[in-house]
C-alpha atoms as a PDB file:
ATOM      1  CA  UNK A   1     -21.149 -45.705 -23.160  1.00  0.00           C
ATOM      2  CA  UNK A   2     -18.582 -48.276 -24.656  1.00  0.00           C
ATOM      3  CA  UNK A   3     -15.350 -49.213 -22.980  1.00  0.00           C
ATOM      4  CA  UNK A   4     -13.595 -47.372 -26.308  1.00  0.00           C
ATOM      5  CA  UNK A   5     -15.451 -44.620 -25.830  1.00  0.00           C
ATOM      6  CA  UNK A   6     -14.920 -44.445 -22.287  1.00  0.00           C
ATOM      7  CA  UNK A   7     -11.515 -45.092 -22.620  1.00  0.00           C
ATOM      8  CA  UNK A   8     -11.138 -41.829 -25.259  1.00  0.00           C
ATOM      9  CA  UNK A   9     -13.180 -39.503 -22.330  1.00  0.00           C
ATOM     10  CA  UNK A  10     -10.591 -40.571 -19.781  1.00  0.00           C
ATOM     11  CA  UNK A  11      -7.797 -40.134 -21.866  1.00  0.00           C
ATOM     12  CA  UNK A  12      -8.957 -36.961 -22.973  1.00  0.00           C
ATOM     13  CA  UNK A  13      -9.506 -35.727 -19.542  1.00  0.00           C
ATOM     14  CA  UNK A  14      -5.754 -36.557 -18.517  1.00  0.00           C
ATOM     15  CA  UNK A  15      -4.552 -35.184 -21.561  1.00  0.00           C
ATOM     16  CA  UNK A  16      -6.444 -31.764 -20.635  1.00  0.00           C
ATOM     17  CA  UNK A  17      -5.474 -32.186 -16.984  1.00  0.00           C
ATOM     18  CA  UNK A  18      -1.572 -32.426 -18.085  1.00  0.00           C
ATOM     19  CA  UNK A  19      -1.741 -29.531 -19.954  1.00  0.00           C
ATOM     20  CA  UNK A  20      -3.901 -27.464 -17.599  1.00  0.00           C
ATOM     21  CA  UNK A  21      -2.147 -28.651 -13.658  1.00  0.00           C
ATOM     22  CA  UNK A  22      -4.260 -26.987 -10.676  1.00  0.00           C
ATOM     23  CA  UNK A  23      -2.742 -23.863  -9.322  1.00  0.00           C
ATOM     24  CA  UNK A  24      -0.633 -25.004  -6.049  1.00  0.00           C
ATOM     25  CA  UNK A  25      -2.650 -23.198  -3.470  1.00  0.00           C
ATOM     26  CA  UNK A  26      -0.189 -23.434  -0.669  1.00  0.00           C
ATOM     27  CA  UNK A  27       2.700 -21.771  -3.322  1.00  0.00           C
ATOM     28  CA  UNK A  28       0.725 -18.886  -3.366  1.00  0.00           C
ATOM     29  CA  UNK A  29      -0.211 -18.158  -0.103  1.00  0.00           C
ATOM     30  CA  UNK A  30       3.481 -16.529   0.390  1.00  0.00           C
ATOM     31  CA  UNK A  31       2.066 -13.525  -2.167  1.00  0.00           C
ATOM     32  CA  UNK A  32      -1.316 -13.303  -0.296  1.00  0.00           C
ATOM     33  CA  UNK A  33      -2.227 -10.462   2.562  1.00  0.00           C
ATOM     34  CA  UNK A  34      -3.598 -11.552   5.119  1.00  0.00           C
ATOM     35  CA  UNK A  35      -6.115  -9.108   6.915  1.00  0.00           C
ATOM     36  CA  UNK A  36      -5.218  -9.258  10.815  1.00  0.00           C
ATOM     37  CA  UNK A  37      -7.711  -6.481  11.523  1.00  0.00           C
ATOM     38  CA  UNK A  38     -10.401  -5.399   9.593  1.00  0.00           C
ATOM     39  CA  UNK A  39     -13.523  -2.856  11.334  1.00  0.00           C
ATOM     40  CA  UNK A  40     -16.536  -0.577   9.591  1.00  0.00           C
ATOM     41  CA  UNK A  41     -16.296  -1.166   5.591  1.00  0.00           C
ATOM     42  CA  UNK A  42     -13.986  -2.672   3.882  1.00  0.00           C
ATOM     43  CA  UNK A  43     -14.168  -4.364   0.626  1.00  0.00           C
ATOM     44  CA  UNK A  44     -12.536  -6.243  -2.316  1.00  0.00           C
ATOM     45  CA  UNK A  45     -13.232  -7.106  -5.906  1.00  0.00           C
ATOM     46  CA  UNK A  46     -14.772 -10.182  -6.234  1.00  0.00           C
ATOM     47  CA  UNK A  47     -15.640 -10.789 -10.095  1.00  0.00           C
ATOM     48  CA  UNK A  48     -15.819  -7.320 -10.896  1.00  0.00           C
ATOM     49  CA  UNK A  49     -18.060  -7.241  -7.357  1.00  0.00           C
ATOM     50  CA  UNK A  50     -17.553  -5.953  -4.202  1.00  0.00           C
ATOM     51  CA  UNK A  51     -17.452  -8.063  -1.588  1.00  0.00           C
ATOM     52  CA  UNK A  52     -17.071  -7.732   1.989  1.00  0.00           C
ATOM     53  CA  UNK A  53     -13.670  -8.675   3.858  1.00  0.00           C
ATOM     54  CA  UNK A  54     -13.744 -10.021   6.780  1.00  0.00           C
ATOM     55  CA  UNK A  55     -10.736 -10.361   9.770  1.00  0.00           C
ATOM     56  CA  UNK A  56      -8.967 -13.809   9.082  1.00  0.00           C
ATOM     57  CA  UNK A  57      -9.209 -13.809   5.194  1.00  0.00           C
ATOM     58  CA  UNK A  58      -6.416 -14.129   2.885  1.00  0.00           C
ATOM     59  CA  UNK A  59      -6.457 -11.533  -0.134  1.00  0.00           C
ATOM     60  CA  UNK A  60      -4.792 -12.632  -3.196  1.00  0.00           C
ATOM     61  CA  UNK A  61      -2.970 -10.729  -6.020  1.00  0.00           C
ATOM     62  CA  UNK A  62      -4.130  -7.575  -7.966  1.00  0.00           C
ATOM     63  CA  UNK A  63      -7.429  -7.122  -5.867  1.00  0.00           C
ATOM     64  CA  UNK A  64      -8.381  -3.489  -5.161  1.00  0.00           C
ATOM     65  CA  UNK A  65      -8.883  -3.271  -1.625  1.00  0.00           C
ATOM     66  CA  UNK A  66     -11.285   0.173  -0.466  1.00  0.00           C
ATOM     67  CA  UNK A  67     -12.379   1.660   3.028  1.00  0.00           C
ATOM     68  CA  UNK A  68     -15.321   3.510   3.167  1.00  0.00           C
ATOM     69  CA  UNK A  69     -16.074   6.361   5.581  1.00  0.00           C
ATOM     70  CA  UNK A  70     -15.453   3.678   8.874  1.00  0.00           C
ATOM     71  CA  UNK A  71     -13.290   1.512   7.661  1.00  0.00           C
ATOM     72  CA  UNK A  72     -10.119   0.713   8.866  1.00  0.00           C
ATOM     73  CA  UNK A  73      -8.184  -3.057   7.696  1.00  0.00           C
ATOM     74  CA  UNK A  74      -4.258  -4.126   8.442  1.00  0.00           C
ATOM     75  CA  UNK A  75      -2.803  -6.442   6.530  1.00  0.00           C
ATOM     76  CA  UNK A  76       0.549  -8.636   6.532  1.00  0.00           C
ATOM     77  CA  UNK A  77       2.824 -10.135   3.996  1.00  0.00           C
ATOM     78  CA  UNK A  78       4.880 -13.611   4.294  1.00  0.00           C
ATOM     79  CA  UNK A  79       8.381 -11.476   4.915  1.00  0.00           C
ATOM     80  CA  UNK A  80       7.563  -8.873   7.321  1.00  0.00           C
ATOM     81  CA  UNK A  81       5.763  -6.561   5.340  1.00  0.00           C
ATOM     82  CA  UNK A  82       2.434  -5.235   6.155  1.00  0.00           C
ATOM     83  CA  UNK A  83       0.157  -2.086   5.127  1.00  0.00           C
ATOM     84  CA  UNK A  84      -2.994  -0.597   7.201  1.00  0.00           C
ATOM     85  CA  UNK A  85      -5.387   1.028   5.061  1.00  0.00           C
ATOM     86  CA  UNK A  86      -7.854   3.800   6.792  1.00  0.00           C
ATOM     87  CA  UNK A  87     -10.909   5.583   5.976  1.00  0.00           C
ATOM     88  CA  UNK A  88     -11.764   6.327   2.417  1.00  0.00           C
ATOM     89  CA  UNK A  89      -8.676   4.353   0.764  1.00  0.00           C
ATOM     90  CA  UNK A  90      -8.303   3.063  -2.352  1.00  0.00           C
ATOM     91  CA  UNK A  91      -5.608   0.119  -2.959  1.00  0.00           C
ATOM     92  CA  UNK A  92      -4.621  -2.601  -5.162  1.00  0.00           C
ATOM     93  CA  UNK A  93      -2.080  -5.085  -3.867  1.00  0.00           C
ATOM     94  CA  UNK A  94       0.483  -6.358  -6.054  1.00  0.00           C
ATOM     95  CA  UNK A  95      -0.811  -4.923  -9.767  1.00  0.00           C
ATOM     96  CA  UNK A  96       2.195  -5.964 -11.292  1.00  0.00           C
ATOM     97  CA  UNK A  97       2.006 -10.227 -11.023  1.00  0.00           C
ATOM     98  CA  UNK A  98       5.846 -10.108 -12.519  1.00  0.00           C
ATOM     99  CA  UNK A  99       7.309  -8.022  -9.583  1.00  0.00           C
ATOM    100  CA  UNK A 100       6.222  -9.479  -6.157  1.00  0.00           C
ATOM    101  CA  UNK A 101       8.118  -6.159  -4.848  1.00  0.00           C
ATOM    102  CA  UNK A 102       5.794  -3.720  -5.896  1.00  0.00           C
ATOM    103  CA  UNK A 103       3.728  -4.289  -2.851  1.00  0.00           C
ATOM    104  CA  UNK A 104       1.084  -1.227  -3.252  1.00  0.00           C
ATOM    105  CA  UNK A 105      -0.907   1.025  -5.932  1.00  0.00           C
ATOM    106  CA  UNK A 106      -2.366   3.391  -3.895  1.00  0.00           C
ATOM    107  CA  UNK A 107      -4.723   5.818  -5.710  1.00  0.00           C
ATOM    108  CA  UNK A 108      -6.650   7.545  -2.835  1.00  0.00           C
ATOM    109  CA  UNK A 109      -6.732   7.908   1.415  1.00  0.00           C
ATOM    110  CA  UNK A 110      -4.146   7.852   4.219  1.00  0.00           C
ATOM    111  CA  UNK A 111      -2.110   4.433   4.253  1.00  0.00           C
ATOM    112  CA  UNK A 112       0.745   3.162   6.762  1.00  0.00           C
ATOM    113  CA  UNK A 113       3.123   1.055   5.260  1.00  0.00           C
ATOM    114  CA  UNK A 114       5.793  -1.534   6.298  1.00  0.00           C
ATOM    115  CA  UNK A 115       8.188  -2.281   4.054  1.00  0.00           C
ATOM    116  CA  UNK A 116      10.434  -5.280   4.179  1.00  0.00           C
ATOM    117  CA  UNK A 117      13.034  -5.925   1.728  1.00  0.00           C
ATOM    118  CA  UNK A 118      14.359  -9.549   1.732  1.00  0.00           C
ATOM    119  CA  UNK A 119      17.236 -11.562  -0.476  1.00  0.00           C
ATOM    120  CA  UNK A 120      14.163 -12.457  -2.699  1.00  0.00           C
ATOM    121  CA  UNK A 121      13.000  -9.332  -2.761  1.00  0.00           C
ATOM    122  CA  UNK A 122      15.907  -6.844  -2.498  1.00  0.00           C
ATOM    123  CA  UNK A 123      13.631  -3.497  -2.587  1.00  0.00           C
ATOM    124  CA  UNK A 124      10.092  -2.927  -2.352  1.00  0.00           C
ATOM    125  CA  UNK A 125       8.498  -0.211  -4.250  1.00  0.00           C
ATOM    126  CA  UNK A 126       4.879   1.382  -3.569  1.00  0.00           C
ATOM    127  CA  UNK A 127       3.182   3.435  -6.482  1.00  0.00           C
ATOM    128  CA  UNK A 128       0.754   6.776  -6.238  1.00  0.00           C
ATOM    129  CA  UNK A 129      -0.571   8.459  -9.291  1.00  0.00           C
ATOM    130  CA  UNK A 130       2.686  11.042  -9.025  1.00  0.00           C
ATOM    131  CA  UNK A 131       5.550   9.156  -7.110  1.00  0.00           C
ATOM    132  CA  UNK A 132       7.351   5.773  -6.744  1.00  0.00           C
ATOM    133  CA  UNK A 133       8.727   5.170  -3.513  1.00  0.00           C
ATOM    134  CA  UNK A 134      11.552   2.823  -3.231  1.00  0.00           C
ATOM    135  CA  UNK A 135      12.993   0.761  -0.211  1.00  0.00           C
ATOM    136  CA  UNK A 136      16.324  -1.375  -0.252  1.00  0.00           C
ATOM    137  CA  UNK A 137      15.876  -1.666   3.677  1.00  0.00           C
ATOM    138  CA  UNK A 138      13.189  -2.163   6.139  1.00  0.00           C
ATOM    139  CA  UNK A 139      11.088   1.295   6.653  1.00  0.00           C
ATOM    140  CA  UNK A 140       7.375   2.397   7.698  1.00  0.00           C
ATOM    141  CA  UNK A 141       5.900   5.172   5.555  1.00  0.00           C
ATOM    142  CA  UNK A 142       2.698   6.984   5.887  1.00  0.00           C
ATOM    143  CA  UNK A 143       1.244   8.497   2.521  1.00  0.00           C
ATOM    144  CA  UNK A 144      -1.964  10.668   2.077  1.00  0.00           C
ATOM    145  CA  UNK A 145      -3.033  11.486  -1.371  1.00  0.00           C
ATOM    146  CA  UNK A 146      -5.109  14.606  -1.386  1.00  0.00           C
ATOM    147  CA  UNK A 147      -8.132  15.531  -4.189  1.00  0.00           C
ATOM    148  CA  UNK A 148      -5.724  17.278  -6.470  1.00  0.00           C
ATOM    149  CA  UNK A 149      -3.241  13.624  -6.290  1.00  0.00           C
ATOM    150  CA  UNK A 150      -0.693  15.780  -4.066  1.00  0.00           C
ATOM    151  CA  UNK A 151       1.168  12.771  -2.097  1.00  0.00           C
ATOM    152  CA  UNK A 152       2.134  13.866   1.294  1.00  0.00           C
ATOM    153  CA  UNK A 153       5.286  11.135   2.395  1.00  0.00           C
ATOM    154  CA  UNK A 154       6.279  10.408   6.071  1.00  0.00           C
ATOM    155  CA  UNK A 155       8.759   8.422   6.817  1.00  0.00           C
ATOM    156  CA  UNK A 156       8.510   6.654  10.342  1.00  0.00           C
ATOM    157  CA  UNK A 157      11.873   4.564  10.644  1.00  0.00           C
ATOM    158  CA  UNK A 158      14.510   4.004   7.895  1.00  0.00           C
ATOM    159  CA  UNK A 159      14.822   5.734   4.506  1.00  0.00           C
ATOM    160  CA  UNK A 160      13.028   5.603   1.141  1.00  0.00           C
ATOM    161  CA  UNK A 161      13.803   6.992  -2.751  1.00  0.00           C
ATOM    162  CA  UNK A 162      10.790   8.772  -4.032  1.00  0.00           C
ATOM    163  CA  UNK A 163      10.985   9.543  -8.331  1.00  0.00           C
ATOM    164  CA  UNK A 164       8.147  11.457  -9.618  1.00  0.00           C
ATOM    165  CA  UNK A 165       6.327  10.116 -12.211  1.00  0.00           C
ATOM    166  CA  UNK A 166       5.297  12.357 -13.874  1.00  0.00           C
ATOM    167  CA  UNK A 167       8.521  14.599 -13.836  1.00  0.00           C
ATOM    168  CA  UNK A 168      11.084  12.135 -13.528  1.00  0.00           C
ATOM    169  CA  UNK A 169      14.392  12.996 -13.221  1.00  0.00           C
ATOM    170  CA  UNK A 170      18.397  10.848 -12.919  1.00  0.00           C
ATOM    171  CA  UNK A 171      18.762  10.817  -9.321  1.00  0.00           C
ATOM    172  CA  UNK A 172      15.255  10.141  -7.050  1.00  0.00           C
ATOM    173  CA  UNK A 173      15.225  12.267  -3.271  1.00  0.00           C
ATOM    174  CA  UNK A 174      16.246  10.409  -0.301  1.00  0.00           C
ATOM    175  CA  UNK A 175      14.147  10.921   2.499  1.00  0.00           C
ATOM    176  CA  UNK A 176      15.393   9.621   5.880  1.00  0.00           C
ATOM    177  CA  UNK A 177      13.340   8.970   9.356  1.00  0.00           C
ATOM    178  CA  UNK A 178      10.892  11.518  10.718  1.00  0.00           C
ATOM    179  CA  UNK A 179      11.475  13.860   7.505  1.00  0.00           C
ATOM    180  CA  UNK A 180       8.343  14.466   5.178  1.00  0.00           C
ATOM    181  CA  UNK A 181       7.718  15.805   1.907  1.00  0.00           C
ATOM    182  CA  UNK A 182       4.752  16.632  -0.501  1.00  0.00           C
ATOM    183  CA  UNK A 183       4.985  15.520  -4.194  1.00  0.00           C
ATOM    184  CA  UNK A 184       2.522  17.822  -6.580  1.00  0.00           C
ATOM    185  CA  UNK A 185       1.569  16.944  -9.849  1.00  0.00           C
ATOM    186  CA  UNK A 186       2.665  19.428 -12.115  1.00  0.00           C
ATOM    187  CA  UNK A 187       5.924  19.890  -9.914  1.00  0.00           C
ATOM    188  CA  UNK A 188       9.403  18.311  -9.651  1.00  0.00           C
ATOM    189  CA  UNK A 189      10.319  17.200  -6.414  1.00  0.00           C
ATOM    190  CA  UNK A 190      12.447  20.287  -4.940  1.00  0.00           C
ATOM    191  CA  UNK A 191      15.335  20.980  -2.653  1.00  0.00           C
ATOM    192  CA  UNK A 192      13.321  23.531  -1.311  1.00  0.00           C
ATOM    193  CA  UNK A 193      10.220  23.155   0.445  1.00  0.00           C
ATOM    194  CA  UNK A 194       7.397  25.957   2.024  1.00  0.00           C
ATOM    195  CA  UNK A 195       6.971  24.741   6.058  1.00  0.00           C
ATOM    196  CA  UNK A 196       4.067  26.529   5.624  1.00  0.00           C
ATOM    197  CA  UNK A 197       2.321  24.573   3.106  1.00  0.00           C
ATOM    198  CA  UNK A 198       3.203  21.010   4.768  1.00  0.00           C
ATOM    199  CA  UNK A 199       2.616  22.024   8.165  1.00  0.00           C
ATOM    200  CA  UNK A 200      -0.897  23.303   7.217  1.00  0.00           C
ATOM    201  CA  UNK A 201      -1.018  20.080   5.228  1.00  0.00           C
ATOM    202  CA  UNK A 202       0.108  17.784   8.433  1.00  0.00           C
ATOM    203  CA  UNK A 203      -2.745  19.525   9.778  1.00  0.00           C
ATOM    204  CA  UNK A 204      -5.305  18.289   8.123  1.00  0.00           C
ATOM    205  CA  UNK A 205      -4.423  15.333   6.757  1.00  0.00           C
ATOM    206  CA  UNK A 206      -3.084  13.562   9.561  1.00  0.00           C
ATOM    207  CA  UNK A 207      -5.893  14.458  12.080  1.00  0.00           C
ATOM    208  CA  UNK A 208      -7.772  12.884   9.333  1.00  0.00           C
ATOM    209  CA  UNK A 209      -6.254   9.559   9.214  1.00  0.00           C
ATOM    210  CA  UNK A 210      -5.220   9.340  13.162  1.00  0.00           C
ATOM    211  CA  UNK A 211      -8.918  10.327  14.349  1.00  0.00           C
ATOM    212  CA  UNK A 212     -11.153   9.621  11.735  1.00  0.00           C
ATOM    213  CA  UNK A 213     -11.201   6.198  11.195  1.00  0.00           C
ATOM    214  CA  UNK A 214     -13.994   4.088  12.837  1.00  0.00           C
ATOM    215  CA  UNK A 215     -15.071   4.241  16.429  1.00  0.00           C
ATOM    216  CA  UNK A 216     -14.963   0.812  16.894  1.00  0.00           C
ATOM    217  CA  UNK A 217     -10.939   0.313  16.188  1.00  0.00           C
ATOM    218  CA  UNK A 218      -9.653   0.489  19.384  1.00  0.00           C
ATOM    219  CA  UNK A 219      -5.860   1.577  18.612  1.00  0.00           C
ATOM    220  CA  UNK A 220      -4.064   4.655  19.600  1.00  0.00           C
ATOM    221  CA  UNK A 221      -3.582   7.526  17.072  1.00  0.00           C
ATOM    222  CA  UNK A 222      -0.852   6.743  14.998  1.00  0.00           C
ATOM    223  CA  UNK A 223       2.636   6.865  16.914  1.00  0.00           C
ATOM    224  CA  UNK A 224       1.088   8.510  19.966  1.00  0.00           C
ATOM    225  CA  UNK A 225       0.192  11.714  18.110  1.00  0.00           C
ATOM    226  CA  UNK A 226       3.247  11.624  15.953  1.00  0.00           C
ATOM    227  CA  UNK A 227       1.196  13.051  13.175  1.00  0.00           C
ATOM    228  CA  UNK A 228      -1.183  15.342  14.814  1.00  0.00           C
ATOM    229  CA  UNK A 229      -0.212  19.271  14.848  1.00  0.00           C
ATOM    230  CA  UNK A 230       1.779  20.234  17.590  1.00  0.00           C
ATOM    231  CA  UNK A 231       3.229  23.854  18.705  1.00  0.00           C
ATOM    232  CA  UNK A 232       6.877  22.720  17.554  1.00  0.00           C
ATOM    233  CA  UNK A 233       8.265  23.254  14.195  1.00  0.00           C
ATOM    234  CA  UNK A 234       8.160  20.533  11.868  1.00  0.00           C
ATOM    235  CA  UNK A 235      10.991  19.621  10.067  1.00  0.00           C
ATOM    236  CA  UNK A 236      11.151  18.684   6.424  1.00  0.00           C
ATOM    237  CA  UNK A 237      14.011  16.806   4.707  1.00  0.00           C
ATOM    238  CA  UNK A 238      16.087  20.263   5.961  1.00  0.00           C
ATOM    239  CA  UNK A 239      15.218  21.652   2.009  1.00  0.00           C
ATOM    240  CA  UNK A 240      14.760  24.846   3.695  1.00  0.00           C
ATOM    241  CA  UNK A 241      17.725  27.131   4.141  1.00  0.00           C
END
C-alpha cells in the first residue's frame, strides 16, 4: 500500500470514528438491572435468542426478561429501585429508551416491585396490558396478571395512581398501603368492588407466586404470608359500602 493511500484509509477511519463515537459503557450502566438473585429458568433476549441469565449479570435496556415454571430472578436499579420476577413472568425493562421512568412492561406472572422516584426521575410508572401504575414516591407493589389480562394490584408500603388503559378516564384511583384492587379489561376501574371476587382471587394467585416459585430459592413467602388467604377479611381500597 502507498503512504497516500495509507494516509486516505487512516483518515477515513477517523473521519468514520468521529462521526460514529463508541457508546460510553460506564454512562449506561446507571439504566442497567442488575440481577442480585437469579434460580431455576430465567432468560433474556439475546439477538432475537434466548439466552440464559445468570446471578451477577447486568441487563441492559428493552430486553424481555421471562421465568419459566422454576424460575425466580431479583433485580436492582442505580436509585433504589428494584423488581423480582417469579414463576412464569413475562417482562421487558425499560421499553420506552426516552423515559428512563417507565421501569416495567409486564405482560404475564406475579411481579414485586420497588419503586423509587428520584429528582431525575420524579415518578416511575409500570405498564400491564390494562393499567398504568404511577408513583411520585417510594412504594412496593405486587401485580399478577391472570389469563383473561385481569391485573390484580397490591400495594405493600406507600401509594400508587393506577389509569386504565383501555378505559381511561380524567382522574386515575389512588390506592394507598395494604389496599388492593383488580383492573378487568372490558371494565372501568370502580368505586365499588365485590370482596368476594378479590378474596377468591388473593387466593389463588398469591399462593401461586409466594409458594410456587422454585425449590431452590431459599426466601420466605412474600411478607411472611402477607398474601396468602387468611380467616380475616380483606380489605379493599374501602370501595365497598
Amino acid at each position: 500500500m502507498s503512504r497516500c493511500l495509507a494516509c486516505v484509509v487512516i483518515a477515513s477511519a477517523f473521519s468514520i470514528y468521529a462521526q460514529n463515537p463508541p457508546v460510553d459503557s460506564s454512562g449506561m450502566q446507571m439504566f442497567e438491572a442488575h440481577a442480585i438473585a437469579v434460580t431455576g429458568q430465567v432468560t433474556r433476549l439475546r439477538d432475537q435468542q434466548p439466552w440464559a441469565l445468570s446471578r451477577g449479570e447486568r441487563v441492559p435496556i428493552q430486553q424481555v426478561i421471562t421465568t419459566g415454571a422454576d424460575g425466580y430472578a431479583r433485580f436492582e436499579v442505580a436509585g433504589g429501585s428494584s423488581f423480582e420476577l417469579f414463576s412464569n413472568s413475562r417482562v421487558i425493562f425499560r421499553q420506552n429508551a426516552a423515559s428512563a421512568g417507565d421501569l416495567l412492561d409486564v405482560f404475564a406472572g406475579r411481579v414485586r416491585i420497588h419503586l423509587h422516584p428520584t429528582v431525575g426521575q420524579p415518578q416511575q410508572r409500570i405498564f400491564t396490558p390494562v393499567a398504568i401504575i404511577t408513583a411520585r414516591q417510594a412504594a412496593t407493589i405486587a401485580l399478577a396478571i391472570d389469563e383473561d389480562d385481569t391485573v390484580r394490584l397490591d400495594v405493600i408500603e406507600g401509594e400508587v395512581r393506577v389509569q386504565h388503559t383501555l378505559l381511561p378516564r380524567n382522574e386515575p384511583t389512588l390506592v394507598t398501603a395494604i389496599d388492593a384492587i383488580l383492573v378487568r379489561r372490558d371494565e372501568p376501574i370502580s368505586r365499588r368492588v365485590d370482596r368476594g371476587s378479590l378474596y377468591r382471587y388473593r387466593v389463588r394467585v398469591w399462593s401461586a407466586i409466594t409458594l410456587g416459585h422454585s425449590g431452590s430459592h431459599s426466601a420466605e413467602p412474600v411478607e411472611g404470608n402477607k398474601f396468602l388467604a387468611e380467616a380475616r377479611p380483606f380489605r379493599s381500597l374501602n370501595f365497598c359500602p
